[in-house]
Protein backbone atom coordinates (compact mmCIF):
# COMPACT_ATOMS: atom_id res chain seq x y z
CA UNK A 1 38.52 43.81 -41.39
CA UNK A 2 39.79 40.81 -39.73
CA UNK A 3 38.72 42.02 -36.53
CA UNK A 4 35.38 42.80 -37.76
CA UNK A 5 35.05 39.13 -38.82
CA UNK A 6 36.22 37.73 -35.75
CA UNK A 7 33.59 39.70 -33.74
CA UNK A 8 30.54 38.85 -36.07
CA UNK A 9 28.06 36.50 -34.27
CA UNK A 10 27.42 33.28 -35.92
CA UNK A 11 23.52 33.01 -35.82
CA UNK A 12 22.13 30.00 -35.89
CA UNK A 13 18.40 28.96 -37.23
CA UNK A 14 16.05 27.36 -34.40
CA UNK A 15 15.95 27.56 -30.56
CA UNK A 16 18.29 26.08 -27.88
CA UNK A 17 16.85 27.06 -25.18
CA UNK A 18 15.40 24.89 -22.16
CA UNK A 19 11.90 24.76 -23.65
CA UNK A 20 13.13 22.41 -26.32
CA UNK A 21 15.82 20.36 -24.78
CA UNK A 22 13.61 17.31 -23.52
CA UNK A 23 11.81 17.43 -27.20
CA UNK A 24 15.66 17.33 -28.41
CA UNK A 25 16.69 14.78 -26.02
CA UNK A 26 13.70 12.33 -26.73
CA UNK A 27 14.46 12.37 -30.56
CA UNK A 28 17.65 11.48 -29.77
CA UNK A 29 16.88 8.36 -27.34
CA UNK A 30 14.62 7.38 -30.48
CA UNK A 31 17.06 7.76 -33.04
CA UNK A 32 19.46 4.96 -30.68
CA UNK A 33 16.35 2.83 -30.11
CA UNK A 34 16.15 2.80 -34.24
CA UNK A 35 19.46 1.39 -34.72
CA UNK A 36 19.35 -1.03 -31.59
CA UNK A 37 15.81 -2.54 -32.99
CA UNK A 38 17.46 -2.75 -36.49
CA UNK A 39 20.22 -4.81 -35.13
CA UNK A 40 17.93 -6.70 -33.25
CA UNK A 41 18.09 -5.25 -29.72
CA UNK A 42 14.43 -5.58 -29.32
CA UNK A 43 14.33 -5.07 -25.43
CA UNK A 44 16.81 -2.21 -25.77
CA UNK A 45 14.89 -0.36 -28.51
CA UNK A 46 11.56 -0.67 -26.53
CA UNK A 47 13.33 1.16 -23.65
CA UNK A 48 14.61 4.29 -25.74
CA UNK A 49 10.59 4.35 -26.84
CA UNK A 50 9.47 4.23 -23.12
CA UNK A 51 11.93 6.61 -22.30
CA UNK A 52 11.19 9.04 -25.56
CA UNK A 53 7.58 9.01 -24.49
CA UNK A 54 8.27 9.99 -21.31
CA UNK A 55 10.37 12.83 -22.47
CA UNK A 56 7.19 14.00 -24.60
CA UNK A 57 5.01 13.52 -21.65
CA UNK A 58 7.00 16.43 -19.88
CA UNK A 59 8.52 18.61 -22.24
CA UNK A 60 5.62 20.70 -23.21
CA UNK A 61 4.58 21.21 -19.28
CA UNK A 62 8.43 22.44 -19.15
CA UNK A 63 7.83 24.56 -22.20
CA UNK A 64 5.38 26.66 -20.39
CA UNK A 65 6.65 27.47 -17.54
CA UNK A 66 8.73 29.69 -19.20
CA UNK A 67 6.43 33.08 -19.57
CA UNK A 68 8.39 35.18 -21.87
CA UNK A 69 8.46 33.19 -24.29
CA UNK A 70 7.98 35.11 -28.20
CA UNK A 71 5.20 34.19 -30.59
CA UNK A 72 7.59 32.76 -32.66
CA UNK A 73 9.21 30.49 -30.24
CA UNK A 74 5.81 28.95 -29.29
CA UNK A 75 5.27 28.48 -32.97
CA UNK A 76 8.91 26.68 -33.22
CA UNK A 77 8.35 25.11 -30.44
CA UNK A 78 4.67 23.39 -31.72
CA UNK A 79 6.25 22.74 -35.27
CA UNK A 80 9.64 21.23 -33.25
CA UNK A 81 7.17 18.99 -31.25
CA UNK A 82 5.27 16.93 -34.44
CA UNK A 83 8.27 16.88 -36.05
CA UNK A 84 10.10 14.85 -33.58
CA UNK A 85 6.85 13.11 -32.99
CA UNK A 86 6.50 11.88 -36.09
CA UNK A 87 10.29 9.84 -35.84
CA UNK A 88 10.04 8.95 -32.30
CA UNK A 89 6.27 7.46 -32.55
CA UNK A 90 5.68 7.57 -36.22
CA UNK A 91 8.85 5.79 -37.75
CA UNK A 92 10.63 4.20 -34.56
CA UNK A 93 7.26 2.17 -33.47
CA UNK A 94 7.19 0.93 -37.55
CA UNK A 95 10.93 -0.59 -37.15
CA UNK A 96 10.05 -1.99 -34.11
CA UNK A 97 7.11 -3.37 -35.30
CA UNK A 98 8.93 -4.90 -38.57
CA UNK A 99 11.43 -6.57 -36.69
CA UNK A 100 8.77 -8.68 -34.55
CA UNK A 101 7.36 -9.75 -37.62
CA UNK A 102 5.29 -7.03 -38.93
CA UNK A 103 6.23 -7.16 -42.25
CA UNK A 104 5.83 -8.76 -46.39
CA UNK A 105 2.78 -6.95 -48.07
CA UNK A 106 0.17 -6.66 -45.35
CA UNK A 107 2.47 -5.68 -43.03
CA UNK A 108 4.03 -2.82 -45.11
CA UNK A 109 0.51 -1.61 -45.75
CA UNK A 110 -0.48 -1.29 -42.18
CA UNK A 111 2.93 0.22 -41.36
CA UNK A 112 2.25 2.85 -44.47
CA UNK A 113 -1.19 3.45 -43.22
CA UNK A 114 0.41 4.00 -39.63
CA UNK A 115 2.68 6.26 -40.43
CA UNK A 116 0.33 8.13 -42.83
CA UNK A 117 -2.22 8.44 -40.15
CA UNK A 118 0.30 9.81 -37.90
CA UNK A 119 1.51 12.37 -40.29
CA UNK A 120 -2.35 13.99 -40.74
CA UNK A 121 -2.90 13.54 -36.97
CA UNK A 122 0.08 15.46 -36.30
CA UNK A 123 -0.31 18.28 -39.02
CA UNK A 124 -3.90 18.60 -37.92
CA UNK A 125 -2.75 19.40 -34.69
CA UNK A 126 -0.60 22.04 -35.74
CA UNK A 127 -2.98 23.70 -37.71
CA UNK A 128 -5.20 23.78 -34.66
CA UNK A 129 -2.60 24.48 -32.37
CA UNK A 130 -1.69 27.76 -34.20
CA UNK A 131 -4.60 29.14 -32.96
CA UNK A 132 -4.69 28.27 -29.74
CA UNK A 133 -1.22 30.14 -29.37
CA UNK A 134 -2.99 33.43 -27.56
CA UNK A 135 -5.33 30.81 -25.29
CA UNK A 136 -4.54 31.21 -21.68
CA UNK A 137 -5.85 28.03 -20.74
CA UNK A 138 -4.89 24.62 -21.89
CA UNK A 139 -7.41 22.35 -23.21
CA UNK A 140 -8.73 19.05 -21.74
CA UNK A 141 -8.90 16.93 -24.66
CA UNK A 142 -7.45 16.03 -27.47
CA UNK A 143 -9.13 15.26 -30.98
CA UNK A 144 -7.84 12.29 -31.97
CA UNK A 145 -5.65 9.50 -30.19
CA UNK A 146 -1.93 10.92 -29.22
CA UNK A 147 0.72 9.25 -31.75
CA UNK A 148 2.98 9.36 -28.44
CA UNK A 149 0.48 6.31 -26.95
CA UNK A 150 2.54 4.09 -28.95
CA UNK A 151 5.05 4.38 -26.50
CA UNK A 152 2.68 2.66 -23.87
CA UNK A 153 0.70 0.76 -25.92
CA UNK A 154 3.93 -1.26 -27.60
CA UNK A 155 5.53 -1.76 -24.41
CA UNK A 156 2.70 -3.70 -22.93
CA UNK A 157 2.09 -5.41 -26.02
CA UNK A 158 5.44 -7.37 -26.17
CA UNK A 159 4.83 -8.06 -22.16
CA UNK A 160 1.65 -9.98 -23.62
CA UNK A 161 3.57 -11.29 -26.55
CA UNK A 162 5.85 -13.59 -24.01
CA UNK A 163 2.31 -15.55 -23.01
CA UNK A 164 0.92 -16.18 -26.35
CA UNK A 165 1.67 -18.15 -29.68
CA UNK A 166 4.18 -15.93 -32.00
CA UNK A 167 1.51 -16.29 -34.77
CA UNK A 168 -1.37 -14.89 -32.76
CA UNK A 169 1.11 -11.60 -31.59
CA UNK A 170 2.27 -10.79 -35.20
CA UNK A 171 -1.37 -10.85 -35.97
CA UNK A 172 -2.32 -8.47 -33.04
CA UNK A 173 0.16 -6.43 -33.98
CA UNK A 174 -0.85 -5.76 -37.35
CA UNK A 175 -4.44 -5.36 -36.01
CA UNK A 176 -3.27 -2.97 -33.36
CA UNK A 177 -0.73 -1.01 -35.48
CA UNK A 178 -3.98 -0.41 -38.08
CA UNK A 179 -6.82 0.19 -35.05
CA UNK A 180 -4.23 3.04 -33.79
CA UNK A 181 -3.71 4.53 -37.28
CA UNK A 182 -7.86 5.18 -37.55
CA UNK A 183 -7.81 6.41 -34.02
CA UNK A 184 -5.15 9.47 -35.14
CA UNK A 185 -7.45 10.86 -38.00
CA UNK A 186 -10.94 10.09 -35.96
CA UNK A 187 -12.51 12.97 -34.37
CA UNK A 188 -13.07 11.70 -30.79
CA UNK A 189 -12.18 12.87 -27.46
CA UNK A 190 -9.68 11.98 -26.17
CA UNK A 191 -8.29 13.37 -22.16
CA UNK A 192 -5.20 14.62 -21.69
CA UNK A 193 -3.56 13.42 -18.50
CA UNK A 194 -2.62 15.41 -15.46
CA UNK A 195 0.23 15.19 -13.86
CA UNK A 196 -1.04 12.13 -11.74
CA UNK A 197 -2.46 10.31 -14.71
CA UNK A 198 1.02 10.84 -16.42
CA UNK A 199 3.09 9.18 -13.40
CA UNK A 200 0.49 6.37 -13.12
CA UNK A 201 1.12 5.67 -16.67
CA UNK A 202 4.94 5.87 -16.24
CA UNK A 203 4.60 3.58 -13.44
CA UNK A 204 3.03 1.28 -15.69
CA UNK A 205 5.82 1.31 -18.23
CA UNK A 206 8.42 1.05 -15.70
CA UNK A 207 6.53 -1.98 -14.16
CA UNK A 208 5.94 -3.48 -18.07
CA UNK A 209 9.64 -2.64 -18.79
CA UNK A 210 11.03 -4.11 -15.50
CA UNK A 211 9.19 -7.33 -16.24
CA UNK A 212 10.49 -8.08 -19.80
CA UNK A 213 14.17 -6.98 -18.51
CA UNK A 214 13.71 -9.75 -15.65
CA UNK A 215 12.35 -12.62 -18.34
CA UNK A 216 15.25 -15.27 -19.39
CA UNK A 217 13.71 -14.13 -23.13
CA UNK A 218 11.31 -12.07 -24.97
CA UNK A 219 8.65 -13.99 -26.01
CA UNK A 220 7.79 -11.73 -29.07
């Protein structure tokens, strides 16, 4: 008997493989930019979002270039995806956001409408994506603006928060935070990148992320 217990497999619920390590990885950068913007580590937290969207920029590219790959993996692997979506640029772009001075009533009702926008963007997507599961070629847009453009979109906003009034940032940010929310649940076009487009925009955030690093202090 004890031998028989000893040899029983310990199965665990999920997948571990390759295919979802970057997707793993990224949540986890978010989850330390969380607790570095809530103690006030503004430049460090917008980092670990730089960084997590980067990790989301690859991740599904990485994810198919394994072929073999069950039906239920690429179903795991979709749901996996919006999940950790919906933490890294969902709830980690709301803390930041409250920190810099997004916050008392309006600014908890454009963070709620944010994050509620997100949520429907992302579980429309899954409900789409299931049936593009048995589609052999990828398509070229998406419907809807990405939740993951918060990544970029932050980033350069604190850059041009260090050459304007406080006052006038907060109040971009709450306009920005609310234009991006309408743009997840709006049926429009958007491209997806290529893998040019995606190292042009990570040049970008590099080049925004090098330049608040180099400043004597954040101006947002």
């Amino acid at each position: 008997m004890e031998r028989k217990n000893r040899d029983k497999k310990v199965n665990l619920l999920g997948v571990y493989n390759y295919t979802v390590w970057l997707t793993y990885f990224g949540l986890f950068i978010s989850i330390l930019g969380i607790m570095e913007g809530l103690h006030g580590r503004k430049t460090k937290a917008i980092f670990c979002l730089a960084f997590s969207g980067l990790c989301d920029a690859f991740d599904g590219r990485i994810a198919r270039k394994k072929t073999d790959r069950t039906e239920d993996e690429k179903a795991f692997g979709i749901q996996i995806d919006s999940l950790c979506d919906i933490v890294c640029f969902g709830v980690f772009p709301s803390v930041i956001c409250f920190t810099l001075g997004v916050n008392g009533v309006a600014g908890m009702l454009v963070i709620a409408w944010y994050c509620i926008c997100g949520v429907i963007r992302l579980a429309q997507f899954n409900v789409t994506a299931q049936g593009r599961l048995r589609e052999t070629e990828e398509k070229p847009c998406y419907r809807g603006l990405p939740i993951t453009s918060a990544s970029v979109v932050l980033p350069v906003m604190c850059l041009v928060g260090t050459w304007i009034p406080a006052g006038i940032f907060v109040l971009l940010l709450h306009l920005i935070l609310a234009a991006m929310g309408l743009l997840f649940v709006i049926d429009l076009p958007f491209p997806k990148l290529t893998l040019k487009g995606l190292a042009f925009f990570a040049g970008i955030v590099v080049a925004v992320l090098f330049l608040l690093l180099a400043g004597e202090e954040w101006g947002c």
